[in-house]
C-alpha atoms as a PDB file:
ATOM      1  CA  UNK A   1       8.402 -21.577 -14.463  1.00  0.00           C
ATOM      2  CA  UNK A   2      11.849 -21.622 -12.755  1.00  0.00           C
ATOM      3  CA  UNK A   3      13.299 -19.715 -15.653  1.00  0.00           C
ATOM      4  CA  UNK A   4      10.561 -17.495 -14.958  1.00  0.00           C
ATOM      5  CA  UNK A   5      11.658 -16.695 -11.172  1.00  0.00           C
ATOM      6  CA  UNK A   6      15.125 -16.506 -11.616  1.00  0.00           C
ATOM      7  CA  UNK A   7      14.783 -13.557 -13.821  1.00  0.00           C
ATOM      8  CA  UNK A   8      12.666 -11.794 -12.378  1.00  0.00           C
ATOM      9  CA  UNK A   9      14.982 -12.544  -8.860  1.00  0.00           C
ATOM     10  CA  UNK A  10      18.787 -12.366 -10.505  1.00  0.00           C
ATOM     11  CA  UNK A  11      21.249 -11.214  -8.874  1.00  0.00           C
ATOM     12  CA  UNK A  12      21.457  -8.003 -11.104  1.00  0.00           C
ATOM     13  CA  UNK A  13      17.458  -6.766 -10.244  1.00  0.00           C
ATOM     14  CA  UNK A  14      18.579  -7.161  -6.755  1.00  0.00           C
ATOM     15  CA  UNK A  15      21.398  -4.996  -7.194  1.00  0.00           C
ATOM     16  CA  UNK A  16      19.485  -2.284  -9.040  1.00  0.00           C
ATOM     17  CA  UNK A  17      17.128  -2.070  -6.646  1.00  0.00           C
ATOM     18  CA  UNK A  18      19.486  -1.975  -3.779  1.00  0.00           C
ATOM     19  CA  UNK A  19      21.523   1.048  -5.418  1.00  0.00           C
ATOM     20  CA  UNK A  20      18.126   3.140  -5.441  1.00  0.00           C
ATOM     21  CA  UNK A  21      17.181   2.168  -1.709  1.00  0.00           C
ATOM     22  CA  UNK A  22      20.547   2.878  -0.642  1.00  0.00           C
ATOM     23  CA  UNK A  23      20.382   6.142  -2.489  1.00  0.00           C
ATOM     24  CA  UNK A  24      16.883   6.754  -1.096  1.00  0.00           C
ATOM     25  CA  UNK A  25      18.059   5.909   2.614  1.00  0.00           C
ATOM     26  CA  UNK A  26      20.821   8.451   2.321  1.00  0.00           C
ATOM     27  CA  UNK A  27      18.359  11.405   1.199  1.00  0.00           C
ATOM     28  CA  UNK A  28      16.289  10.298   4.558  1.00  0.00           C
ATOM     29  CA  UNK A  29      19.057  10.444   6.672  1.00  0.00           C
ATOM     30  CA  UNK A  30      20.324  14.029   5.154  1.00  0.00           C
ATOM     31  CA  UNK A  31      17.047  15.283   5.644  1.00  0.00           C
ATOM     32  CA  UNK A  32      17.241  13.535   9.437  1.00  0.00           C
ATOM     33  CA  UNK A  33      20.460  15.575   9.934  1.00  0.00           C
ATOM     34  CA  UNK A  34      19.436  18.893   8.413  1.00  0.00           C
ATOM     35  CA  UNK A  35      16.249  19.137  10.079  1.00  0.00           C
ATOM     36  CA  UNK A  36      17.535  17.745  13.387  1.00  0.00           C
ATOM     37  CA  UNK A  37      20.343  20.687  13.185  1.00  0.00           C
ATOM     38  CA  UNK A  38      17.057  23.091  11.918  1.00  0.00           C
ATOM     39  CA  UNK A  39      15.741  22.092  15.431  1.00  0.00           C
ATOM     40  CA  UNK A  40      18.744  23.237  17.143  1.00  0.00           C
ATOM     41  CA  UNK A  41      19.264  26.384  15.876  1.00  0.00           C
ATOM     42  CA  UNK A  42      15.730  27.760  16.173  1.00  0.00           C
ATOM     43  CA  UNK A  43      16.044  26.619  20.129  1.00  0.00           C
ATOM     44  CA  UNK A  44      14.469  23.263  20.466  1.00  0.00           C
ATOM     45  CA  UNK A  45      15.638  21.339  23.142  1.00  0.00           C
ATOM     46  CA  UNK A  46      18.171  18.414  22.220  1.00  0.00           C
ATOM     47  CA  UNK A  47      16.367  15.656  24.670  1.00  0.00           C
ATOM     48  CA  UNK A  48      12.997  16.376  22.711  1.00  0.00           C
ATOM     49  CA  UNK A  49      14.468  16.124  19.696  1.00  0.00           C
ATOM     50  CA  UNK A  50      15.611  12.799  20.580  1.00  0.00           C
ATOM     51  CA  UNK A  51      12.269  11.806  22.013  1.00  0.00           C
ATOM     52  CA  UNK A  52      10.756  12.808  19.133  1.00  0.00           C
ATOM     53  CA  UNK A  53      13.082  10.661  16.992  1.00  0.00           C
ATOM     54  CA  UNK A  54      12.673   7.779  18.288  1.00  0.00           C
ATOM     55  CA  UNK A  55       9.129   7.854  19.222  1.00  0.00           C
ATOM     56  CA  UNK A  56       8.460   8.325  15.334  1.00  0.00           C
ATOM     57  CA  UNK A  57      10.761   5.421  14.731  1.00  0.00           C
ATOM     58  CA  UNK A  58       9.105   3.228  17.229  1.00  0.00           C
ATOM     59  CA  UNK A  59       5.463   3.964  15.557  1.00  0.00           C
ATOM     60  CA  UNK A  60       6.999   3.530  12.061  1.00  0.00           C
ATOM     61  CA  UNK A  61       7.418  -0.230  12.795  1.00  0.00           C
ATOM     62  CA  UNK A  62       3.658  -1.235  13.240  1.00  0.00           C
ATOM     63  CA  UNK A  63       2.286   0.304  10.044  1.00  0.00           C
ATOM     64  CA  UNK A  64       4.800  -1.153   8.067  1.00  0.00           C
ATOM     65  CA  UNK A  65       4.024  -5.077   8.494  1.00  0.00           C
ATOM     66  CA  UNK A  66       1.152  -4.344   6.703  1.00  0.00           C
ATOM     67  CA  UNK A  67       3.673  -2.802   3.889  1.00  0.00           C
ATOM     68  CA  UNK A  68       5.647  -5.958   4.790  1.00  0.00           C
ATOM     69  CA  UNK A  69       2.438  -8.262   3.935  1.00  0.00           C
ATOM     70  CA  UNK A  70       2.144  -6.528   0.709  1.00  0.00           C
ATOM     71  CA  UNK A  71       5.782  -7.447  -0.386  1.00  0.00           C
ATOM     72  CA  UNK A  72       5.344 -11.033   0.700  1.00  0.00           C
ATOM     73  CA  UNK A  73       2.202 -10.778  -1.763  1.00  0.00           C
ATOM     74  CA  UNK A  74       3.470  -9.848  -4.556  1.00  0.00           C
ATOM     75  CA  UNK A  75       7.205 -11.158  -4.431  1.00  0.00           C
ATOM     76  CA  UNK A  76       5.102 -14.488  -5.250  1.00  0.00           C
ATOM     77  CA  UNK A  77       4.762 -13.555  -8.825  1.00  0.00           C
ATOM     78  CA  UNK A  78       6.508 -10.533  -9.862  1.00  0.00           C
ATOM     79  CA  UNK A  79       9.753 -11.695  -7.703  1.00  0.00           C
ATOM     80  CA  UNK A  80      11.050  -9.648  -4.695  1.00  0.00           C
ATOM     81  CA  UNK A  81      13.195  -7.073  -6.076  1.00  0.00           C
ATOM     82  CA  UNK A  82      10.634  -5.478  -7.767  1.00  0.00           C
ATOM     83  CA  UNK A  83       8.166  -6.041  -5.344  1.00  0.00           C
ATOM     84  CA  UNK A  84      10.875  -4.604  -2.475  1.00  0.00           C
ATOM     85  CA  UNK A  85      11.369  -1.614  -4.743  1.00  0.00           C
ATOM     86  CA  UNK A  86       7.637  -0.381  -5.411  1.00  0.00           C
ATOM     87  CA  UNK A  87       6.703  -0.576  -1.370  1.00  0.00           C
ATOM     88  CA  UNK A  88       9.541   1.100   0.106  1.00  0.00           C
ATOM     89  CA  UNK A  89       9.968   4.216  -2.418  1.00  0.00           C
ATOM     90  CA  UNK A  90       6.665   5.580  -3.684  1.00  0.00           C
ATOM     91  CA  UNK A  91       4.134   2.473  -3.672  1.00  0.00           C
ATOM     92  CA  UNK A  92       0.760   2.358  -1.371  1.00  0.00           C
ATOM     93  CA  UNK A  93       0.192  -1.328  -0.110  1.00  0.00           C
ATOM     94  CA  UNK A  94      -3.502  -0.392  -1.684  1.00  0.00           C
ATOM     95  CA  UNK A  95      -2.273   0.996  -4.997  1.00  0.00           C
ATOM     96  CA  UNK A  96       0.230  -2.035  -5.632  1.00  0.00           C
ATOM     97  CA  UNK A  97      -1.808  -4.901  -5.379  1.00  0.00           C
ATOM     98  CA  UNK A  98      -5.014  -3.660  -7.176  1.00  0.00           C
ATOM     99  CA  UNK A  99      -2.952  -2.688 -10.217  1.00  0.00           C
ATOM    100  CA  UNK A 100      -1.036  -5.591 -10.553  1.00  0.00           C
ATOM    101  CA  UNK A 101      -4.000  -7.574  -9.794  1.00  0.00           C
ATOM    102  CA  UNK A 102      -5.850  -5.569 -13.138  1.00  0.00           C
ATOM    103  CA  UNK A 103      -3.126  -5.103 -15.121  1.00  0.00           C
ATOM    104  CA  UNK A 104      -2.717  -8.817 -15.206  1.00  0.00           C
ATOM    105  CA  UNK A 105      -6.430  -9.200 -16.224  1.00  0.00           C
ATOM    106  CA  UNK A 106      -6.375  -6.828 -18.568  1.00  0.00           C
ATOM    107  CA  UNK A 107      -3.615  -9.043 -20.479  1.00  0.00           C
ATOM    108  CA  UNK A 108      -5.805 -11.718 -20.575  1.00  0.00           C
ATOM    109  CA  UNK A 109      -4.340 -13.449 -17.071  1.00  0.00           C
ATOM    110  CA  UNK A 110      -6.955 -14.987 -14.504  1.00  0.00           C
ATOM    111  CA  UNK A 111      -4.967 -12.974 -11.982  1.00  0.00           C
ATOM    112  CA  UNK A 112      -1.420 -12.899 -10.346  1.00  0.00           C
ATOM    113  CA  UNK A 113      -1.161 -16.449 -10.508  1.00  0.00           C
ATOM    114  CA  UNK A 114       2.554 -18.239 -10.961  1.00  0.00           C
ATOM    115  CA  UNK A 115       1.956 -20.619 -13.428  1.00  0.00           C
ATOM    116  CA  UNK A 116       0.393 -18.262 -16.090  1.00  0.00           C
ATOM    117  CA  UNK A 117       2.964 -15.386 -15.851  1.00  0.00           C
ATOM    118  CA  UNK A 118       5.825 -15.142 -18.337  1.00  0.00           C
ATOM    119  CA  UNK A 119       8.236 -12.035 -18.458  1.00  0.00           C
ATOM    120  CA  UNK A 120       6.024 -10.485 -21.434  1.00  0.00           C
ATOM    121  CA  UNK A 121       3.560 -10.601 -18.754  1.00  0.00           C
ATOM    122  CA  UNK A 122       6.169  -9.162 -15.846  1.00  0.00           C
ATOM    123  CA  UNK A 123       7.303  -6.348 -18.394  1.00  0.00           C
ATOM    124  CA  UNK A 124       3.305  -4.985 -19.051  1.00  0.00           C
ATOM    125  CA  UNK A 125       2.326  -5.703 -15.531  1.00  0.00           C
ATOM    126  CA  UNK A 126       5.426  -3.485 -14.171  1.00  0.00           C
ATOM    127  CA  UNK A 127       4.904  -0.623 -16.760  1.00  0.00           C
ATOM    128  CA  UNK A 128       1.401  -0.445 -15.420  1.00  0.00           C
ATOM    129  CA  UNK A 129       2.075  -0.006 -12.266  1.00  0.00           C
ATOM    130  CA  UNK A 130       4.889   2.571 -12.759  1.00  0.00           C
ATOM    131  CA  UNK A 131       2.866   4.987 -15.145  1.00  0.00           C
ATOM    132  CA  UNK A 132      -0.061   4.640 -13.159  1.00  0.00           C
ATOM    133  CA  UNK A 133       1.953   6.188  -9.986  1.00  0.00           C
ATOM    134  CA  UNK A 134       3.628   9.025 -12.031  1.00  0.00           C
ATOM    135  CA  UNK A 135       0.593  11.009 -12.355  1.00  0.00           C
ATOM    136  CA  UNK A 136       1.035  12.439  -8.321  1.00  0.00           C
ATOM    137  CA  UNK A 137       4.977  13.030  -8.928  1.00  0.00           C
ATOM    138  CA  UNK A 138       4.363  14.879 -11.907  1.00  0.00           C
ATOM    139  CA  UNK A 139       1.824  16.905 -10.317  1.00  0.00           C
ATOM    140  CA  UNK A 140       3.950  17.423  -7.416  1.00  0.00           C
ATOM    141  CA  UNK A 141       6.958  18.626  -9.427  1.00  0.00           C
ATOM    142  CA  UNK A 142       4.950  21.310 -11.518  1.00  0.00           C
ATOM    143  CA  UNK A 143       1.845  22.128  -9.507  1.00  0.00           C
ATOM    144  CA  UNK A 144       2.586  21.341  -5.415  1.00  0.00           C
ATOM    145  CA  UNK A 145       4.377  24.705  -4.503  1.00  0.00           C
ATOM    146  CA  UNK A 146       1.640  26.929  -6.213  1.00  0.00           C
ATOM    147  CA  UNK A 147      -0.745  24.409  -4.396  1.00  0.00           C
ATOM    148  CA  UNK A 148       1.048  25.052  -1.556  1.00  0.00           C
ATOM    149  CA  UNK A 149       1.171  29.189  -1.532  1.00  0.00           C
ATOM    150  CA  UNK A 150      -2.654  29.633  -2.673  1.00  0.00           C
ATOM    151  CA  UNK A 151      -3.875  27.033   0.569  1.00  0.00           C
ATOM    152  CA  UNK A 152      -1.851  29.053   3.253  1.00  0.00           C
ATOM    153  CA  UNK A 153      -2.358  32.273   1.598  1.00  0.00           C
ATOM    154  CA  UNK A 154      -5.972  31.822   1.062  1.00  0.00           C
ATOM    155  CA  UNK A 155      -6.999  29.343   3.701  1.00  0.00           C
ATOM    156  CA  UNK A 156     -10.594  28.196   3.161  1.00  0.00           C
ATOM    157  CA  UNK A 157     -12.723  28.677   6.563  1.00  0.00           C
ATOM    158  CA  UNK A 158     -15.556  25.788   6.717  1.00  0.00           C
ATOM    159  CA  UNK A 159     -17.987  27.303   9.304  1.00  0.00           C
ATOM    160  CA  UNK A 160     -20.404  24.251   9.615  1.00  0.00           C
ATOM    161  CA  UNK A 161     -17.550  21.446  10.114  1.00  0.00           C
ATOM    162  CA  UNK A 162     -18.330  19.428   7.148  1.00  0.00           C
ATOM    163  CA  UNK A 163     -15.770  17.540   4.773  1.00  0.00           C
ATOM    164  CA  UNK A 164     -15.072  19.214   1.864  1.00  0.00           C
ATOM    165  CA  UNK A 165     -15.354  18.171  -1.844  1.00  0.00           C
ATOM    166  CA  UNK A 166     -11.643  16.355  -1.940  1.00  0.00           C
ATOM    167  CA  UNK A 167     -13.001  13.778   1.654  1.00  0.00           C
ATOM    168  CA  UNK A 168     -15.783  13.050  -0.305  1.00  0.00           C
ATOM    169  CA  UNK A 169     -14.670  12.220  -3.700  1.00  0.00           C
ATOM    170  CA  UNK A 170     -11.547   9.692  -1.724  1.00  0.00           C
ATOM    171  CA  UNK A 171     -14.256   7.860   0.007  1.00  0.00           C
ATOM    172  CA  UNK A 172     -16.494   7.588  -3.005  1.00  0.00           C
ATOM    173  CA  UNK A 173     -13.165   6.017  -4.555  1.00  0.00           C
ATOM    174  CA  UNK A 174     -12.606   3.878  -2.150  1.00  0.00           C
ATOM    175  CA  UNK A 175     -16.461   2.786  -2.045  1.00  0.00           C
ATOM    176  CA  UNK A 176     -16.328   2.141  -5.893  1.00  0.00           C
ATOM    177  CA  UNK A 177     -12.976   0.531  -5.793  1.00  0.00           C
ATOM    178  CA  UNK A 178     -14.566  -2.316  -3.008  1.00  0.00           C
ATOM    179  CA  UNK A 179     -17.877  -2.228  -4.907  1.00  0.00           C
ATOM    180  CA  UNK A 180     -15.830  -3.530  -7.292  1.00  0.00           C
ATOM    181  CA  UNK A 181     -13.698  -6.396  -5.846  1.00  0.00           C
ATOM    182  CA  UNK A 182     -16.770  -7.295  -3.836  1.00  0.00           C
ATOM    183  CA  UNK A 183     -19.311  -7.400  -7.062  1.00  0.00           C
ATOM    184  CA  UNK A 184     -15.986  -9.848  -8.835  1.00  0.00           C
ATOM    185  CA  UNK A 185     -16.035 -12.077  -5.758  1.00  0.00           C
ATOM    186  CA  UNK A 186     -19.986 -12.369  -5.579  1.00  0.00           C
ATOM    187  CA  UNK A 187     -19.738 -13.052  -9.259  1.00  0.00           C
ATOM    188  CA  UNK A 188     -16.839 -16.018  -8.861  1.00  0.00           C
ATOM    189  CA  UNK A 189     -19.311 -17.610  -5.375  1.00  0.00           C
ATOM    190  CA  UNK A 190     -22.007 -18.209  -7.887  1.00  0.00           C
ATOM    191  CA  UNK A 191     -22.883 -21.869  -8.115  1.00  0.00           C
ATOM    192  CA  UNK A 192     -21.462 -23.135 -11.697  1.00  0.00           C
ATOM    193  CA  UNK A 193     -18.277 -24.616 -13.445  1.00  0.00           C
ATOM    194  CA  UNK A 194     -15.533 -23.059 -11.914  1.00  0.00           C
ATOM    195  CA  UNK A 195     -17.062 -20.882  -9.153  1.00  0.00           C
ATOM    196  CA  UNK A 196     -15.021 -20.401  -6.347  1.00  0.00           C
ATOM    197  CA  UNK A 197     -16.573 -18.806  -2.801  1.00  0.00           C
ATOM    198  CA  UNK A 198     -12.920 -18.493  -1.408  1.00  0.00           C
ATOM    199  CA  UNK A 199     -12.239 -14.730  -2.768  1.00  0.00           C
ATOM    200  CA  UNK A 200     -16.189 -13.489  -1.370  1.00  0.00           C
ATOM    201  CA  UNK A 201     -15.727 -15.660   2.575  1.00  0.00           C
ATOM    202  CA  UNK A 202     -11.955 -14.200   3.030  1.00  0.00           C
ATOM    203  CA  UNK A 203     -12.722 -10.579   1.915  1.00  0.00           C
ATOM    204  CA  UNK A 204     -15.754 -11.085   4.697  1.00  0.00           C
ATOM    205  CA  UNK A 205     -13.457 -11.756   7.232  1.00  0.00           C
ATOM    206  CA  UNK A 206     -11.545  -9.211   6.483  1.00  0.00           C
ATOM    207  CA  UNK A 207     -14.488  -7.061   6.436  1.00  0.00           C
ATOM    208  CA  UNK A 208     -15.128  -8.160   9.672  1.00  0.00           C
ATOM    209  CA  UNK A 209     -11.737  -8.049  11.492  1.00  0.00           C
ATOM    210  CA  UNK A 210     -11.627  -4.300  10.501  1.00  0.00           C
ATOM    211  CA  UNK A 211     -14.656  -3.341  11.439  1.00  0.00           C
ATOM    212  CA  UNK A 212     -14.138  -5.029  15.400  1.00  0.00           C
ATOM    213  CA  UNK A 213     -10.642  -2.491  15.078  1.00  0.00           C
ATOM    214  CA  UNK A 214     -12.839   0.486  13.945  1.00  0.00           C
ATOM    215  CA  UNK A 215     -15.111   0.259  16.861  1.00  0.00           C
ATOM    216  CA  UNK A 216     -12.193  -0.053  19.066  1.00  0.00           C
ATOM    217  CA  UNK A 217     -11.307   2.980  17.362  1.00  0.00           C
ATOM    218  CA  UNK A 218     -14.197   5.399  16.883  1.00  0.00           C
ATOM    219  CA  UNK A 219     -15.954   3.896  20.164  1.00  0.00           C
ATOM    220  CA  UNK A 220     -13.427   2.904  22.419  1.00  0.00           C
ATOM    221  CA  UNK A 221     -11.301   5.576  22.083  1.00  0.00           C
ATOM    222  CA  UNK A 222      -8.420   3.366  21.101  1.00  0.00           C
ATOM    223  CA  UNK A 223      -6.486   5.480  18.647  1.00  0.00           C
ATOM    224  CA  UNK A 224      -3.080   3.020  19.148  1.00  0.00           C
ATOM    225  CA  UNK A 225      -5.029   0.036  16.975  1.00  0.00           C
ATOM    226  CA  UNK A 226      -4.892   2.625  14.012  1.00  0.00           C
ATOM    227  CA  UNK A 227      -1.479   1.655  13.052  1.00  0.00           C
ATOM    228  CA  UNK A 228      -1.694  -1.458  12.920  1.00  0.00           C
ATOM    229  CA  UNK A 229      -5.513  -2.695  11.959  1.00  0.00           C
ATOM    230  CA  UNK A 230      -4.547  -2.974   8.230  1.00  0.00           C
ATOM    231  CA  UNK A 231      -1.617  -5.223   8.906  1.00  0.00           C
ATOM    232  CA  UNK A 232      -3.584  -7.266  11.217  1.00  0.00           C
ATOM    233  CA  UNK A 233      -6.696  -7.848   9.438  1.00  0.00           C
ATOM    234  CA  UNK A 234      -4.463  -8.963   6.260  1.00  0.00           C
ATOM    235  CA  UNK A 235      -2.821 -11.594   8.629  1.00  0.00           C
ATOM    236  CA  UNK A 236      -6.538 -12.594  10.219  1.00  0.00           C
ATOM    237  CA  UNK A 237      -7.710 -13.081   6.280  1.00  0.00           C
ATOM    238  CA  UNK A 238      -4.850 -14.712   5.739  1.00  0.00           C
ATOM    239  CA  UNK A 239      -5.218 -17.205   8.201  1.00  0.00           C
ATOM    240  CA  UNK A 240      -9.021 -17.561   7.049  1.00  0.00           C
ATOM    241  CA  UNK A 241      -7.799 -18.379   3.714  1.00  0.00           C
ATOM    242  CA  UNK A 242      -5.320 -21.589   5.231  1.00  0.00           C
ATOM    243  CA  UNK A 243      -8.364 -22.453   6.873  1.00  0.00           C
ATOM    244  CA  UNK A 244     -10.668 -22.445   4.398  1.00  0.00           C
ATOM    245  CA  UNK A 245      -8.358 -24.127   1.565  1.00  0.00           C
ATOM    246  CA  UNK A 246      -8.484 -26.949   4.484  1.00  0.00           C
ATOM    247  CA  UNK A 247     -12.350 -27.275   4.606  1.00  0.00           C
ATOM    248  CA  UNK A 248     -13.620 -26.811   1.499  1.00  0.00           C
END
């Protein structure tokens, strides 16, 4: 097991990994530049460019604990350089753990659990991950610009209001993806050898804490709990989960 985590933590992986952030953080800050010079020279005023800047900063910060969360998740059994590098490049908090979480199944694991991984199992579960998140780069690279140039030449007018065919088919994903989890953690509550009710009472509670933000949200008016009602219904579950490893 210790062999285990220092490989996937050696020094070297957390070189490699800081080479491509660094890399990435430069691009960022070129693109800053150039589009903060952009602003300039078509006449934008420098003090709203500034306000602009670090009002965007300021409500980067909030959405990312949840992104934070995510790498303290995973860094558990697939080590933190990897984990650091999926979630600040090209990873979704939702995309990460859900793969890694069926990838590991799929190679006959109960899950992302420590004492069953080995780096046979770090290799698959990593490859997974990164071929499954190709698929939108690739797309982007050969098909975005033509995308692109038909939408603002051809702009589709929706008279009556209603979501169109791409709204729908995300939140029938979405639906089918917790359908899922949800139908896996009703199936491990079931009363028998081995059942455990932990997974089904801590996805509740999450449920739950999300749904009090949405109301805040949709009712309420209270479009500032937006950026951070992911991140803080992860740490509410999380919390539920101490709790109820302590009762049960």
């Amino acid at each position: 097991m210790g062999d285990y985590l220092s490989q996937v933590n050696s020094g070297w992986f957390y070189l490699i990994v800081a080479l491509v952030l660094t890399f990435v953080t430069i691009m960022c800050v070129v693109f800053l530049v150039k589009s903060y010079r952009a602003g300039i020279k078509i006449g934008m005023d420098k003090e709203v460019l500034k306000k602009t800047i670090i009002s965007s900063a300021t409500f980067t910060l909030l959405p990312s604990i949840s992104i934070l969360l995510g790498v303290v998740a995973l860094s558990g059994t697939l080590g933190v350089p990897l984990s650091w590098l999926r979630l600040s490049v090209i990873g979704a908090l939702q995309y990460e753990l859900n793969v890694a979480e069926i990838a590991a199944q799929s190679i006959g694991l109960s899950g992302l659990r420590l004492e069953e991984m080995s780096m046979g199992s770090f290799v698959t579960i990593a490859l997974v991950m990164t071929v499954g998140i190709l698929g939108g780069i690739i797309c982007c690279i050969f098909f975005l610009k033509k995308y692109l140039k038909k939408i603002q030449s051809n702009p589709k007018k929706k008279s009556d209001g209603k979501p169109g065919f791409g709204a729908h088919a995300t939140t029938a994903m979405f639906v089918g993806l917790c359908a899922t989890y949800i139908g896996s953690y009703i199936g491990q509550a079931i009363p028998r050898e081995g059942s455990d009710i932990m997974p089904l009472l801590v996805a509740l509670v999450a449920a739950a804490a999300m749904a009090v933000f949405e109301y805040f949200i949709q009712k309420k008016g209270k479009a500032v709990l937006e950026n951070f009602s992911l991140a803080a219904s992860m740490l509410i579950a999380m919390a539920a989960a101490v709790l109820f490893g302590m009762i049960l």
